[in-house]
C-alpha atoms as a PDB file:
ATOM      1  CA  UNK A   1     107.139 173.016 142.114  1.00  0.00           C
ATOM      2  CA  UNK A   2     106.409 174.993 139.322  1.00  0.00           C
ATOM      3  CA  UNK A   3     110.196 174.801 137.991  1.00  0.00           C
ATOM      4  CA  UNK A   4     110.279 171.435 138.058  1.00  0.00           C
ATOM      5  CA  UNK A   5     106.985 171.137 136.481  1.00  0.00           C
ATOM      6  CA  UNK A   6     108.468 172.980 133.328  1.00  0.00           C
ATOM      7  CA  UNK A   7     111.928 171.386 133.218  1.00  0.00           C
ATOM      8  CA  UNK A   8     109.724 168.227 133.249  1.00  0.00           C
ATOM      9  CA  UNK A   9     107.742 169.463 130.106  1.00  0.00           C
ATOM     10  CA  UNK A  10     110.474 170.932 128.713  1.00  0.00           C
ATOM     11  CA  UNK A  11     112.618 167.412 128.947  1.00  0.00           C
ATOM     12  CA  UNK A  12     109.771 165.632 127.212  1.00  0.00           C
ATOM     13  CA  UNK A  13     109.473 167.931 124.555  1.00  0.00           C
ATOM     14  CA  UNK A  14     112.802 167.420 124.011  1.00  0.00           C
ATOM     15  CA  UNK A  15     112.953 163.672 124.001  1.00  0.00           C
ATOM     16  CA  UNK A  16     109.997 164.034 121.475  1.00  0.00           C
ATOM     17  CA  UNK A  17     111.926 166.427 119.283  1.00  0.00           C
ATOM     18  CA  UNK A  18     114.972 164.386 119.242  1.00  0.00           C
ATOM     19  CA  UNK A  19     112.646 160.927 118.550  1.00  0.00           C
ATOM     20  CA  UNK A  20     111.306 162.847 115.889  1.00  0.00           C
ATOM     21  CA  UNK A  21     114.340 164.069 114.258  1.00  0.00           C
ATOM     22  CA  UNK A  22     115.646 160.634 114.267  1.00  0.00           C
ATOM     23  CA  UNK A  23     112.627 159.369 112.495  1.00  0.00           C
ATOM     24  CA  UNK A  24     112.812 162.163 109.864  1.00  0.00           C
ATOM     25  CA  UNK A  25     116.717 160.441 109.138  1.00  0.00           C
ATOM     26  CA  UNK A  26     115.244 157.672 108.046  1.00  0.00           C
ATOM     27  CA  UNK A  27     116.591 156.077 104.763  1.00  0.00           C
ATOM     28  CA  UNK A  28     115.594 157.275 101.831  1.00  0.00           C
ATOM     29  CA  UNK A  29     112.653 155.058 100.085  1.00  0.00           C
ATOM     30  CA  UNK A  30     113.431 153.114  97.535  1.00  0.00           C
ATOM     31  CA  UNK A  31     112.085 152.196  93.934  1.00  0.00           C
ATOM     32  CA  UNK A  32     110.074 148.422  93.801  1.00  0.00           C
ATOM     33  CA  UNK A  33     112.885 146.246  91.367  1.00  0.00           C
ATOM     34  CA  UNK A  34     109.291 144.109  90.066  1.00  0.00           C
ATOM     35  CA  UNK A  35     106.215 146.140  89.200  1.00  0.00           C
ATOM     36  CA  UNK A  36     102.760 144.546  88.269  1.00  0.00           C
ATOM     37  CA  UNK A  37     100.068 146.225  86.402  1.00  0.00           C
ATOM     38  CA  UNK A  38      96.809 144.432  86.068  1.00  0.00           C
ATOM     39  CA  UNK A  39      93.377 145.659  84.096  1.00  0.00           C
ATOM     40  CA  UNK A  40      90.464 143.330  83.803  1.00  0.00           C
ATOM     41  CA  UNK A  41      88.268 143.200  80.718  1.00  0.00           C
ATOM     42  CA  UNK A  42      86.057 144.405  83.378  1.00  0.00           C
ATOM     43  CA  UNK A  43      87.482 147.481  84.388  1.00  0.00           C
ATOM     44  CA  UNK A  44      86.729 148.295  80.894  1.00  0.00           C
ATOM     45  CA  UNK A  45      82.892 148.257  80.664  1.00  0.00           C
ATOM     46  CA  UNK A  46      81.804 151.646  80.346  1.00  0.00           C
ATOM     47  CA  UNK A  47      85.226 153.201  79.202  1.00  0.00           C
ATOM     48  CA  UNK A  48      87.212 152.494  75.878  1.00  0.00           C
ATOM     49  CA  UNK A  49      90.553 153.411  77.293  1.00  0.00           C
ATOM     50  CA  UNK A  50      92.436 153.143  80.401  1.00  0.00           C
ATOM     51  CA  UNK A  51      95.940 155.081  81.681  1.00  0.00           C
ATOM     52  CA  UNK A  52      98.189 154.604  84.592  1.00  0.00           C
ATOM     53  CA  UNK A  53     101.817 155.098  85.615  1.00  0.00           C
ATOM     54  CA  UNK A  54     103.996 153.458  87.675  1.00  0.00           C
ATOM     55  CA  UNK A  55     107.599 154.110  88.743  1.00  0.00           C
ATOM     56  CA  UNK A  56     110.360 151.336  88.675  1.00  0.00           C
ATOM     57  CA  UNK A  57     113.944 151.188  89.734  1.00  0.00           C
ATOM     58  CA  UNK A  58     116.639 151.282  87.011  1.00  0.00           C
ATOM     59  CA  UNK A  59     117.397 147.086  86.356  1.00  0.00           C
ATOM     60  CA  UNK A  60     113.670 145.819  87.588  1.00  0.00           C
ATOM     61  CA  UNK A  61     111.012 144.844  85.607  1.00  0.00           C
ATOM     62  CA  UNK A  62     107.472 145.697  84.704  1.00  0.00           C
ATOM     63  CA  UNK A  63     104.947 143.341  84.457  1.00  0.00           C
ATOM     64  CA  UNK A  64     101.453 144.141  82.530  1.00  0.00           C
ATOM     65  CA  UNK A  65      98.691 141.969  82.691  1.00  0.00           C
ATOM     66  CA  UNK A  66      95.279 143.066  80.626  1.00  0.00           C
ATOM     67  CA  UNK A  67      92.141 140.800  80.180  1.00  0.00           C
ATOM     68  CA  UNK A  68      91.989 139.441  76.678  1.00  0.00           C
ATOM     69  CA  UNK A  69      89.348 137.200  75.324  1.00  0.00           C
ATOM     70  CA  UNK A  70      90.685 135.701  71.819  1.00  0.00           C
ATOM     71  CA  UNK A  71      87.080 133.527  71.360  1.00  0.00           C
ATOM     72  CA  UNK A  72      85.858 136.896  70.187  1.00  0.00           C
ATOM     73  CA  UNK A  73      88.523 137.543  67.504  1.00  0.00           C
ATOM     74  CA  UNK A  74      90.244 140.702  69.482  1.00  0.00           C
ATOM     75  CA  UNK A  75      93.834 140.207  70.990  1.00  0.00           C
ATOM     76  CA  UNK A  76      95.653 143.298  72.582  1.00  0.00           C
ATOM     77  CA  UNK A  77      99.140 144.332  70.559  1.00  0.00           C
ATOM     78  CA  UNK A  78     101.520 141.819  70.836  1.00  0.00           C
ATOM     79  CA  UNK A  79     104.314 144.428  70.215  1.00  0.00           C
ATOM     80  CA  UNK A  80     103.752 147.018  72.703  1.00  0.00           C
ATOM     81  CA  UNK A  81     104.134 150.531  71.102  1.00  0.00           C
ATOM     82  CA  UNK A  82     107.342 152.045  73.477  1.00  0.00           C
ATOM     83  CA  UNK A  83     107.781 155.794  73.761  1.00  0.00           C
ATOM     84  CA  UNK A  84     111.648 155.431  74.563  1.00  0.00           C
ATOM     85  CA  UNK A  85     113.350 152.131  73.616  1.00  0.00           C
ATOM     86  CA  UNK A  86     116.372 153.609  75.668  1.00  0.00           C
ATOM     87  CA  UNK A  87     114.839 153.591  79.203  1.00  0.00           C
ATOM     88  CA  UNK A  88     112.416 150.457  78.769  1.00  0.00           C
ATOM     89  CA  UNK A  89     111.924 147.137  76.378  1.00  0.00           C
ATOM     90  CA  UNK A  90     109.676 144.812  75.998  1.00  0.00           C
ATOM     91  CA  UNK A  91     111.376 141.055  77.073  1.00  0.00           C
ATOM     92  CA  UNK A  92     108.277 138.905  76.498  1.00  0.00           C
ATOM     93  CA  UNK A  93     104.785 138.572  75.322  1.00  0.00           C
ATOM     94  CA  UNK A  94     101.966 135.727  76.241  1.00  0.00           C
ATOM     95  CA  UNK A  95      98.776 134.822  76.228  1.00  0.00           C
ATOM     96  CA  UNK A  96      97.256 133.028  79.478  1.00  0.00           C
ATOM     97  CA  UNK A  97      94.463 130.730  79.031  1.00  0.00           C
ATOM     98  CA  UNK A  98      91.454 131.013  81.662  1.00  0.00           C
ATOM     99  CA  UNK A  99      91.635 128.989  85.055  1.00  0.00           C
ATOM    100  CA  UNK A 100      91.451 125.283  84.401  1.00  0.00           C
ATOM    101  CA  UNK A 101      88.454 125.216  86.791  1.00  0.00           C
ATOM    102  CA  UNK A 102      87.064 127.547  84.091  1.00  0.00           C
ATOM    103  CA  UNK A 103      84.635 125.157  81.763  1.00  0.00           C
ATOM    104  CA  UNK A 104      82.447 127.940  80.489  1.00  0.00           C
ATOM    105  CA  UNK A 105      82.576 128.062  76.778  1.00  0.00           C
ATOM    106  CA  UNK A 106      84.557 131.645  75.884  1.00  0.00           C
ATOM    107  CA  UNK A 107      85.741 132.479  79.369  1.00  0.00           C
ATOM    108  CA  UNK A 108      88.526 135.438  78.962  1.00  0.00           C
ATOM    109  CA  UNK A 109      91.782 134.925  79.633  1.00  0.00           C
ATOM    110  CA  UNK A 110      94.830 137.193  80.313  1.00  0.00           C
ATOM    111  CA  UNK A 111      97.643 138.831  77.953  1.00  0.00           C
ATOM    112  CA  UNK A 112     101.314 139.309  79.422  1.00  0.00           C
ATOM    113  CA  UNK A 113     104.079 141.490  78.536  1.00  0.00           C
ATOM    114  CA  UNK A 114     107.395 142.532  80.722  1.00  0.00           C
ATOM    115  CA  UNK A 115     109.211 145.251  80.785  1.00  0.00           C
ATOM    116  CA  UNK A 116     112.976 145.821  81.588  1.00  0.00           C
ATOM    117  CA  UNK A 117     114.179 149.061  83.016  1.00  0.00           C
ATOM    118  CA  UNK A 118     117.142 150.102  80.797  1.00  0.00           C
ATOM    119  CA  UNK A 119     118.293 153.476  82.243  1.00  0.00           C
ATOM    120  CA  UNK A 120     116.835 156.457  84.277  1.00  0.00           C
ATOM    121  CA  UNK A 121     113.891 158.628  82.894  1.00  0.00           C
ATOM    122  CA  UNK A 122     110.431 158.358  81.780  1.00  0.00           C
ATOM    123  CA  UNK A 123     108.337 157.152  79.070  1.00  0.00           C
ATOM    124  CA  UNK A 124     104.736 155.391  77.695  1.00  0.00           C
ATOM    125  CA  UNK A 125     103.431 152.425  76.474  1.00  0.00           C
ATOM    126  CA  UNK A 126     100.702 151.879  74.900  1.00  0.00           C
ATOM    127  CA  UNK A 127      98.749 148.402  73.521  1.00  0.00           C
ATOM    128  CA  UNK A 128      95.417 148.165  71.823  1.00  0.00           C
ATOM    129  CA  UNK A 129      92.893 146.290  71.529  1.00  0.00           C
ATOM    130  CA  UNK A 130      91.784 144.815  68.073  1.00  0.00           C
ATOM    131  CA  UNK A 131      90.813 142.377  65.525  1.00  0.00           C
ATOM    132  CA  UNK A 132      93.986 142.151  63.626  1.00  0.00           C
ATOM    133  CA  UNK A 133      92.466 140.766  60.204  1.00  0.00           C
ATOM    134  CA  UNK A 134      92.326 143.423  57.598  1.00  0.00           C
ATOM    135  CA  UNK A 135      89.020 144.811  57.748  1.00  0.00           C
ATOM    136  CA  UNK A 136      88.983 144.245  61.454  1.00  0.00           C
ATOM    137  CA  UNK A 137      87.913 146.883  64.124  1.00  0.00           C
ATOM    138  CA  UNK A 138      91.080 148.648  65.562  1.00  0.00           C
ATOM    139  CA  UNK A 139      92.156 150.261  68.691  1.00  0.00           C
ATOM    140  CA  UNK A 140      88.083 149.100  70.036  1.00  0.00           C
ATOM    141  CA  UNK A 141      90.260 149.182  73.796  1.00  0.00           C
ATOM    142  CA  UNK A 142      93.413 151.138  74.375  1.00  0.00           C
ATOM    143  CA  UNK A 143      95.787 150.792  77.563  1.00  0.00           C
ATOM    144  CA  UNK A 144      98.345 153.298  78.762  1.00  0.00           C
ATOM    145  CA  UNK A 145     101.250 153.325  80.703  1.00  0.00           C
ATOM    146  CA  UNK A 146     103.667 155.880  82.150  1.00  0.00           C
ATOM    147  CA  UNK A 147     106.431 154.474  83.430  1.00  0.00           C
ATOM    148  CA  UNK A 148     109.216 156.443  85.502  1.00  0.00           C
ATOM    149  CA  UNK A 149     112.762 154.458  85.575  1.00  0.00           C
ATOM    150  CA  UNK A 150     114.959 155.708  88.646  1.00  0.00           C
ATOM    151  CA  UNK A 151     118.377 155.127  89.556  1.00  0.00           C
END
């Protein structure tokens, strides 16, 4: 009784190992082609500057959205500020109005840039927020980006 209790333990273990083993072959994970960054003129109440980093694979695209509202006179960069032009340029730049549902006088809206993945490696972006008269506060907000380009 007891050696069959054991070889029973023992086969289950087994099957468990080998289940196991086959679930650490897995494929390897793989890089998102389309990465999206949002901030919200919220996010940046009691703080004048914000990082993150992402990681995108080598071809996609990276997709930054920060809260803008132009009724005050400040507008983020509109020429993003790109540690390495090699690995990463900017494609396109917009402004997008509030909601249409939106009727309140001076509601914010959103800014847009994209971002294509040239080649492998990593580098920063940064945009600020400003009044871009002369004379005009400068760099009031500042956003920051690490992004890591893999193959």
């Amino acid at each position: 009784m007891k050696k069959v209790l054991i070889l029973g333990i023992t086969g289950v273990t087994m099957v468990l190992l080998i289940l196991g083993l086959v679930g650490c072959t897995a494929t390897k994970p793989t890089t998102e082609k389309e990465v999206s960054v949002e901030v919200s003129i919220g996010d940046f109440t009691n703080v004048s500057s914000i990082s993150r980093e992402v990681e995108v694979a080598k071809g996609g695209t990276v997709t930054v959205i920060l809260g803008s509202n132009q009724t005050t006179g400040f507008q983020w960069s509109e020429h993003a500020q790109i540690g390495d032009t090699t690995i990463l340029e900017q494609t396109s730049h917009k402004y997008v109005s509030p909601e249409v549902d939106t009727q309140v006088v001076g509601a914010a809206g959103k800014e847009e840039w994209i971002f294509k993945a040239l080649k492998s490696g990593t580098t920063t972006v940064t945009m600020e927020y400003s009044r871009p008269w002369e004379g005009g506060e400068k760099g009031v907000w500042k956003f920051n980006l690490t992004i890591t380009v893999k193959s």
